[in-house]
C-alpha atoms as a PDB file:
ATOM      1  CA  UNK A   1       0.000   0.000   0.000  1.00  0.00           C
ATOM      2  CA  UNK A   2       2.604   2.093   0.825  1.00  0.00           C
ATOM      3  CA  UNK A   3       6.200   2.108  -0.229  1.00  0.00           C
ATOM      4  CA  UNK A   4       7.921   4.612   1.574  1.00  0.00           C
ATOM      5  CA  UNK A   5       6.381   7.410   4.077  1.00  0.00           C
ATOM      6  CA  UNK A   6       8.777  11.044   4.271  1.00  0.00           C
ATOM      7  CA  UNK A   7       7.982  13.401   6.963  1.00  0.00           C
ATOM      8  CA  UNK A   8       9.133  15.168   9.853  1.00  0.00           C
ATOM      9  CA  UNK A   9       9.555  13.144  13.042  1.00  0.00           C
ATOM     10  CA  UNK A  10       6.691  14.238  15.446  1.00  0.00           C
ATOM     11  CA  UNK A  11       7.396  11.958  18.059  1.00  0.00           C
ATOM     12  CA  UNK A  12       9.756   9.072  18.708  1.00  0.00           C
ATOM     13  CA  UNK A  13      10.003   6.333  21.073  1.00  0.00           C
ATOM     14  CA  UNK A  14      12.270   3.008  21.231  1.00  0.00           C
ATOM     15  CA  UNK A  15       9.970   1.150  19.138  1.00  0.00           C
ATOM     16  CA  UNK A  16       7.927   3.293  17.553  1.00  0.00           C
ATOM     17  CA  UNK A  17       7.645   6.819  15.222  1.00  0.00           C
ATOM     18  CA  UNK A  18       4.934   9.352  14.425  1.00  0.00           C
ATOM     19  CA  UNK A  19       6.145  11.142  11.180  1.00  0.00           C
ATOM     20  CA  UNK A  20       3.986  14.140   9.873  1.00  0.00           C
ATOM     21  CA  UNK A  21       3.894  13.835   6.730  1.00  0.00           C
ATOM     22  CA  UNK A  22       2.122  17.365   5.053  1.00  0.00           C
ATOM     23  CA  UNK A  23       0.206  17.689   8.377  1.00  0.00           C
ATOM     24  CA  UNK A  24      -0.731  14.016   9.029  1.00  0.00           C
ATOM     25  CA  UNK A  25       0.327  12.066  11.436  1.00  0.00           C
ATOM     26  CA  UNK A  26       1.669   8.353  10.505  1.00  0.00           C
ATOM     27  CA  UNK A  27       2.461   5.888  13.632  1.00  0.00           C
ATOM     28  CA  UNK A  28       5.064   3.582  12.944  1.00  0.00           C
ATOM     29  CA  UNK A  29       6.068   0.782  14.508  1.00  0.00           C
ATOM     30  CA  UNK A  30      10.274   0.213  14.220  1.00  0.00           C
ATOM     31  CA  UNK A  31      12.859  -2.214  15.713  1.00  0.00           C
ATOM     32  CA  UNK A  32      14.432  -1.004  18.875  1.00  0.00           C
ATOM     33  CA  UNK A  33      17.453   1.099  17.930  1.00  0.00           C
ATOM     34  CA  UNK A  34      16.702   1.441  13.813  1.00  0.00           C
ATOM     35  CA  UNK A  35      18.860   4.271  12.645  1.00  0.00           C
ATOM     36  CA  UNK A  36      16.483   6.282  10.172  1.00  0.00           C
ATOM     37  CA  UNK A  37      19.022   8.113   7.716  1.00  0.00           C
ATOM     38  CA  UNK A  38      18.588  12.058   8.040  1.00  0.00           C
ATOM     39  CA  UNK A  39      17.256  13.328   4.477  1.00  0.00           C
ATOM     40  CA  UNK A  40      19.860  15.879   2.750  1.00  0.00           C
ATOM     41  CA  UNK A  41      20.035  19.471   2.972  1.00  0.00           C
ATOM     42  CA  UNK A  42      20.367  19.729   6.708  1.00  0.00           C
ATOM     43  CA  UNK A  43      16.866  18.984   8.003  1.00  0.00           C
ATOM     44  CA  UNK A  44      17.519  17.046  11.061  1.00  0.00           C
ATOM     45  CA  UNK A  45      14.266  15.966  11.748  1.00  0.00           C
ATOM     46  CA  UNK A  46      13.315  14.778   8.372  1.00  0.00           C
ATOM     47  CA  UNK A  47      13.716  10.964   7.402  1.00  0.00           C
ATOM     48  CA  UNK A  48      12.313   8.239   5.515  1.00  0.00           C
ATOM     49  CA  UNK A  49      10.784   5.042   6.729  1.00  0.00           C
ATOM     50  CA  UNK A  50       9.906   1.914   4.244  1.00  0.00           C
ATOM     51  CA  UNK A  51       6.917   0.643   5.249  1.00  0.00           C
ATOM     52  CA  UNK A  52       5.244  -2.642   5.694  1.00  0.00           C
ATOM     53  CA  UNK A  53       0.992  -2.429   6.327  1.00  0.00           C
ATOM     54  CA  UNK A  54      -0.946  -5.548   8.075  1.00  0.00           C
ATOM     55  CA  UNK A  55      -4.389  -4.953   8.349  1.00  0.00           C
ATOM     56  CA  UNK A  56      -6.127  -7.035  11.015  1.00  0.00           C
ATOM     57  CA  UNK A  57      -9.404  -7.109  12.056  1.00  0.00           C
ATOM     58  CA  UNK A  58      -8.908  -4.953  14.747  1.00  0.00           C
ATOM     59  CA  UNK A  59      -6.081  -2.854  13.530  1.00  0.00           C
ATOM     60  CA  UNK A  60      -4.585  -2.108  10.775  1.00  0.00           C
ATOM     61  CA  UNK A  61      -0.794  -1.141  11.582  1.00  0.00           C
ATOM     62  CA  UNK A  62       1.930   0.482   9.913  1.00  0.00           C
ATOM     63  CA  UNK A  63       5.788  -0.760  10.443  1.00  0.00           C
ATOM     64  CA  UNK A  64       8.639   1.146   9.613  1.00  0.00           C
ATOM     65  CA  UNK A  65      12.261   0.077   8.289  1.00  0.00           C
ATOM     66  CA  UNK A  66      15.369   2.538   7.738  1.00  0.00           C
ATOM     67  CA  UNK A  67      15.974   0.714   4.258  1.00  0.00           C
ATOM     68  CA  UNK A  68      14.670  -1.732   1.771  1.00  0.00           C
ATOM     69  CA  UNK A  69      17.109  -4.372   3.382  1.00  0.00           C
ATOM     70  CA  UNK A  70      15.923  -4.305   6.899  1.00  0.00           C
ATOM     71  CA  UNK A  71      12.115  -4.316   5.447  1.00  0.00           C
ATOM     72  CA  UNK A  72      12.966  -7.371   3.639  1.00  0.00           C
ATOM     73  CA  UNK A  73      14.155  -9.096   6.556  1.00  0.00           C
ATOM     74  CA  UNK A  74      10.860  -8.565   8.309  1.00  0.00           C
ATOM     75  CA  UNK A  75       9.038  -9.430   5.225  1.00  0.00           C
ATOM     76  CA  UNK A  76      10.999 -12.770   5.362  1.00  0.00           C
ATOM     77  CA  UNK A  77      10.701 -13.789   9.097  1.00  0.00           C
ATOM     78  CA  UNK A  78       7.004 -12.931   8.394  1.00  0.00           C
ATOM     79  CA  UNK A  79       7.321 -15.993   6.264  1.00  0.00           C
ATOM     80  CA  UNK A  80       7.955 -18.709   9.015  1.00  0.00           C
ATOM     81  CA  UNK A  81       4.871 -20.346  11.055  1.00  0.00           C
ATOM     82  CA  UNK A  82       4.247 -18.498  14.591  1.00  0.00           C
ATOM     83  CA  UNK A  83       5.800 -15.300  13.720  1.00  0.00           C
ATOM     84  CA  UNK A  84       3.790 -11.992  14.132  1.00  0.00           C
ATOM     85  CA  UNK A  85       4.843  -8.334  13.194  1.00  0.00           C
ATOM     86  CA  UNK A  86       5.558  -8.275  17.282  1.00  0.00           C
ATOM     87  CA  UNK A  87       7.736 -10.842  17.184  1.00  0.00           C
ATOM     88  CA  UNK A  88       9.087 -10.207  14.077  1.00  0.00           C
ATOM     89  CA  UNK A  89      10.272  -6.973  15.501  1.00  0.00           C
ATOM     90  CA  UNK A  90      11.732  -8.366  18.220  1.00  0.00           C
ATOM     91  CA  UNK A  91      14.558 -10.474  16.127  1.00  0.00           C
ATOM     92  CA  UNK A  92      15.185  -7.649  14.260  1.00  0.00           C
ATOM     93  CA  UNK A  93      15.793  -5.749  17.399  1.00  0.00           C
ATOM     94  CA  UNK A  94      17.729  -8.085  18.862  1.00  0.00           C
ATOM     95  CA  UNK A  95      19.756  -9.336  15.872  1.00  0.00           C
ATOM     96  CA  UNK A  96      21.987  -7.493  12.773  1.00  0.00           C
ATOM     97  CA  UNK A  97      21.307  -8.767   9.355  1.00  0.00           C
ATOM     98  CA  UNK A  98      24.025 -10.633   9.019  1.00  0.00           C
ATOM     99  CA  UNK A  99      23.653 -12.450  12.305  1.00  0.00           C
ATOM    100  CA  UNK A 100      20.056 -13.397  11.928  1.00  0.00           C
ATOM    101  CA  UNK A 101      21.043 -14.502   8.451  1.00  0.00           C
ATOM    102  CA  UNK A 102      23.864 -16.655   9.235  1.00  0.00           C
ATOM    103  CA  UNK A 103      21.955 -18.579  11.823  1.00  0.00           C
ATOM    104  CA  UNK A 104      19.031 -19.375  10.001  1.00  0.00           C
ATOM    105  CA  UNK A 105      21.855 -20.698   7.117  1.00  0.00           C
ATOM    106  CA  UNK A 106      23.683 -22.706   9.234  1.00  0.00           C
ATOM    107  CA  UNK A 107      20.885 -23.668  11.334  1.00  0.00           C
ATOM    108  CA  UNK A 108      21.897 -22.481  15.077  1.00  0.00           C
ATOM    109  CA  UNK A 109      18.775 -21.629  16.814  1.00  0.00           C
ATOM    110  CA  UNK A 110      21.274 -19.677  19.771  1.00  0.00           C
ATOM    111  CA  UNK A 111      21.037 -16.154  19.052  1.00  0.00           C
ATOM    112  CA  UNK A 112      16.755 -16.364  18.372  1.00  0.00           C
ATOM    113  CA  UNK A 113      16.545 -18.107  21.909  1.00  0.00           C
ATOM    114  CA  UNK A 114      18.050 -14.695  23.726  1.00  0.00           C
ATOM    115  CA  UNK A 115      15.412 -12.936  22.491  1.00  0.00           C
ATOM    116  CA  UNK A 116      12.386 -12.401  24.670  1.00  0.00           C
ATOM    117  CA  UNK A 117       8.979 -14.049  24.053  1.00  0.00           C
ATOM    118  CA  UNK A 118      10.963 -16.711  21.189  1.00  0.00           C
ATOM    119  CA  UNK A 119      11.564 -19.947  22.683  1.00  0.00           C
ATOM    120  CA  UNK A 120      14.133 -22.997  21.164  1.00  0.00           C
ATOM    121  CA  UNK A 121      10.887 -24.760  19.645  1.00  0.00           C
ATOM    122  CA  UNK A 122       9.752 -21.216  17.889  1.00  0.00           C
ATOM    123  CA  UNK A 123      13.402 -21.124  16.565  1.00  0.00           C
ATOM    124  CA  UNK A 124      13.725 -24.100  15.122  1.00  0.00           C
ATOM    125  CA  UNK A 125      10.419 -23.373  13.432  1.00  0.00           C
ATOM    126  CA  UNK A 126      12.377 -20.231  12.189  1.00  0.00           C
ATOM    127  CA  UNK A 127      14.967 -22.231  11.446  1.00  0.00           C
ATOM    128  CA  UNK A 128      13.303 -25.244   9.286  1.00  0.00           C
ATOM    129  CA  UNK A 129      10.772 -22.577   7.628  1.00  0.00           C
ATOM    130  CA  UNK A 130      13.412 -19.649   6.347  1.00  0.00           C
ATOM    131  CA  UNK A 131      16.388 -21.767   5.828  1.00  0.00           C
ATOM    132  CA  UNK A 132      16.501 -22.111   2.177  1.00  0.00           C
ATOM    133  CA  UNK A 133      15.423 -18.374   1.619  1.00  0.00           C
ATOM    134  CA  UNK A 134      17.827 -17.357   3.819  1.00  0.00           C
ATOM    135  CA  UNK A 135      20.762 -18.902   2.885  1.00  0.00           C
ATOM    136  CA  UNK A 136      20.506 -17.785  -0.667  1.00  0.00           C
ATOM    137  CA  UNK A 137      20.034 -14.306   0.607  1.00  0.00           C
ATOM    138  CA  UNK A 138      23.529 -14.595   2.323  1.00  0.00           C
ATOM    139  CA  UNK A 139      25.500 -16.151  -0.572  1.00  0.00           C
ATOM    140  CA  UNK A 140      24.306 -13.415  -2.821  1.00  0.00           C
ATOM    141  CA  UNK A 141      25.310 -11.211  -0.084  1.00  0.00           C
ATOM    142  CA  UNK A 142      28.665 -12.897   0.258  1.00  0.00           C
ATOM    143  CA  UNK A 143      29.356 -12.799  -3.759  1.00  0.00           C
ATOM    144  CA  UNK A 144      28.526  -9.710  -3.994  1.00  0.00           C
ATOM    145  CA  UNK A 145      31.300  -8.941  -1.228  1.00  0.00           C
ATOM    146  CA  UNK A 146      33.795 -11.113  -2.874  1.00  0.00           C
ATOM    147  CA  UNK A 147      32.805  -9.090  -6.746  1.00  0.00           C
ATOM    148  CA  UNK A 148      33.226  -5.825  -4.634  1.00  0.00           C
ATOM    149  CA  UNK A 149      30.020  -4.861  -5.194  1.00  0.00           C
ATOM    150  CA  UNK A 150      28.569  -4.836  -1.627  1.00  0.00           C
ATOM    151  CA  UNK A 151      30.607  -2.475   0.473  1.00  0.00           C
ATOM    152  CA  UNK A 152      29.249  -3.156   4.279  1.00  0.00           C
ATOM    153  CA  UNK A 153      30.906   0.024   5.345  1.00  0.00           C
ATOM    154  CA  UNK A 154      28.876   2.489   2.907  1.00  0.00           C
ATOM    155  CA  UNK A 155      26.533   4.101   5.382  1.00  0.00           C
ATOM    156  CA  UNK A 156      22.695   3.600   3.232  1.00  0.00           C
ATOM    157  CA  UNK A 157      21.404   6.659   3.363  1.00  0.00           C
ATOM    158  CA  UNK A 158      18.241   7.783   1.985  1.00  0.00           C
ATOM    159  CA  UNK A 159      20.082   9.915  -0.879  1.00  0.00           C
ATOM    160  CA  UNK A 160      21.956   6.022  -1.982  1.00  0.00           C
ATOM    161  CA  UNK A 161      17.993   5.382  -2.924  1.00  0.00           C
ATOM    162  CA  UNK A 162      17.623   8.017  -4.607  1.00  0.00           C
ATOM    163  CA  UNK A 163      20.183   8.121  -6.552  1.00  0.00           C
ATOM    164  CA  UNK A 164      19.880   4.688  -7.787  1.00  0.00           C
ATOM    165  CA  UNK A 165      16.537   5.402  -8.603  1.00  0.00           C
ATOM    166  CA  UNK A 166      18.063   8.582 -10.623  1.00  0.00           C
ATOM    167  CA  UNK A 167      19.910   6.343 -12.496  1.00  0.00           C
ATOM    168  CA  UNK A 168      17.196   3.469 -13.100  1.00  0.00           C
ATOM    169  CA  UNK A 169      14.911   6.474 -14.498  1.00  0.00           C
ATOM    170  CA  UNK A 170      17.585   7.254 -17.177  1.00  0.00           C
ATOM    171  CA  UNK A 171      18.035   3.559 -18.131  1.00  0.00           C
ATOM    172  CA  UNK A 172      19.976   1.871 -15.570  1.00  0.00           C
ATOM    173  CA  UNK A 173      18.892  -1.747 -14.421  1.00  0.00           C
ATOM    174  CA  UNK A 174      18.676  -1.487 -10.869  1.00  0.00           C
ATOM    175  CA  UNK A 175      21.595  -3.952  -9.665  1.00  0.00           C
ATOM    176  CA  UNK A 176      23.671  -2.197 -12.105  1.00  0.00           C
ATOM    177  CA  UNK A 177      22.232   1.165 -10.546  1.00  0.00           C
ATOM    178  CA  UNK A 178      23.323  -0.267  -6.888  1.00  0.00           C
ATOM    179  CA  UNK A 179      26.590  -1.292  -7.641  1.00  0.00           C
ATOM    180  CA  UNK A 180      27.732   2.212  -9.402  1.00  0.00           C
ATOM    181  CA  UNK A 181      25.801   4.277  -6.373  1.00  0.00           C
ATOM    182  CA  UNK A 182      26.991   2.053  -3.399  1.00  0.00           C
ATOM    183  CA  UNK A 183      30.980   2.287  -4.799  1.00  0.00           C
ATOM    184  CA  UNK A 184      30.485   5.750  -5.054  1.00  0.00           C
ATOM    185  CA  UNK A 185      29.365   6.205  -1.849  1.00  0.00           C
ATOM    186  CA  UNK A 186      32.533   5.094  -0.205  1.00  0.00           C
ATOM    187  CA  UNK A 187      34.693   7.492  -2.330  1.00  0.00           C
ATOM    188  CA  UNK A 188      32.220  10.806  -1.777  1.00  0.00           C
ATOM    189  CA  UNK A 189      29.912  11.973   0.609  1.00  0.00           C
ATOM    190  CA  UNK A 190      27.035   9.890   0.211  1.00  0.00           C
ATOM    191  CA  UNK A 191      24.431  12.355   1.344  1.00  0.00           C
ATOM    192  CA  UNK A 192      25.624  14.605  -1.237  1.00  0.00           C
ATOM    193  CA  UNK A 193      23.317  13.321  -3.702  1.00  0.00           C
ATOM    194  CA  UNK A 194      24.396  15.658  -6.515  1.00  0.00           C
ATOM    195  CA  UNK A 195      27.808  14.344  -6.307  1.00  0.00           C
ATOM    196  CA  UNK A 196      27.346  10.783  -5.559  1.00  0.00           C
ATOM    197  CA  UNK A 197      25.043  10.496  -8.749  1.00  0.00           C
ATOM    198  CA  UNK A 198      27.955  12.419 -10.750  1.00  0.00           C
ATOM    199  CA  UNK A 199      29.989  10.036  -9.429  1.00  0.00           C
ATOM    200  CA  UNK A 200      28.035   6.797 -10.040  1.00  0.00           C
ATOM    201  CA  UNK A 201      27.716   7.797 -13.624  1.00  0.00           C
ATOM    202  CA  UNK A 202      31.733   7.409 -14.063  1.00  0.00           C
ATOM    203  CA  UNK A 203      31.593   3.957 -12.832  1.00  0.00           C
END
């Protein structure tokens, strides 16, 4: 329903975010500790959140991610029998990407059972239900790393999206648009988002 939601922050907890968005008021629910990238041109209190909607009978909620990547990962834990947006939340508060991704892969239920509420039987559930999805989400991950095209340091701002999408919209295929932004963004400023599209363009 919605893709992305910019606005200024109205109010912000630990796990959750109003953002005023022309004058209305969007409550998001985030993981504990997501890092929203500031928006360029020195407004502080302006970000973007990628959302994820679940409508329930008695609700309909609105969840909030920093970047595509971290929405993804709730998408996919969504996937696996027993898990809830709630809960869903909580691994993603609790574990980085690469964590949660490497024990689903290899199977180690450890780092799901310190997480509150998510007992060893819900894990392994996690476990049989995501593996396959999630270990082809790390070797792609991993291959990109070994091609140089994933650079883990890049901070991923909210100008890196729009630039690639500045360079899909004049032709670009999108992985081809993501490998020229995210290399330029650990040569220039990457919430310069003149100069890292100049930049991506010489790649």
């Amino acid at each position: 329903m919605y893709e992305y939601l910019e606005g200024r922050v109205a109010e912000r907890g630990a796990a959750r975010l109003v953002l005023d968005v022309s004058g209305t008021g969007y409550e998001l629910f985030v993981p504990v500790g997501a890092d929203f990238p500031l928006r360029p041109g020195g407004e502080g209190e302006r970000v973007r959140a990628y959302t994820h909607f679940s409508p329930r009978e008695d609700a309909h909620h609105l969840y909030g991610f920093p970047d595509r990547d971290t929405r993804e990962l709730f998408r996919l834990l969504l996937r696996a029998k027993g898990v809830g947006p709630g809960l869903a939340l909580a691994v993603l508060s609790g574990l980085a990407r690469r964590e949660l991704l490497e024990a689903v892969a290899t199977g180690d239920p450890k780092p799901f059972v310190r997480i509150k509420g998510l007992g060893r039987k819900r894990a392994e559930q996690i476990l049989l239900d995501l593996r396959e999805k999630a270990t082809a989400m790390l070797a792609e991950e991993e291959a990109r790393e070994r091609h140089g095209t994933l650079q883990p340091a890049a901070p991923r701002t909210a100008s890196i999206e729009d630039a690639v999408s500045a360079l899909v919209s004049i032709g670009f295929a999108e992985r081809e648009a993501r490998k020229s932004v995210e290399s330029a963004a650990t040569q220039v400023d990457p919430n310069d988002l003149e100069t890292l599209v100049r930049t991506a363009l010489r790649k």
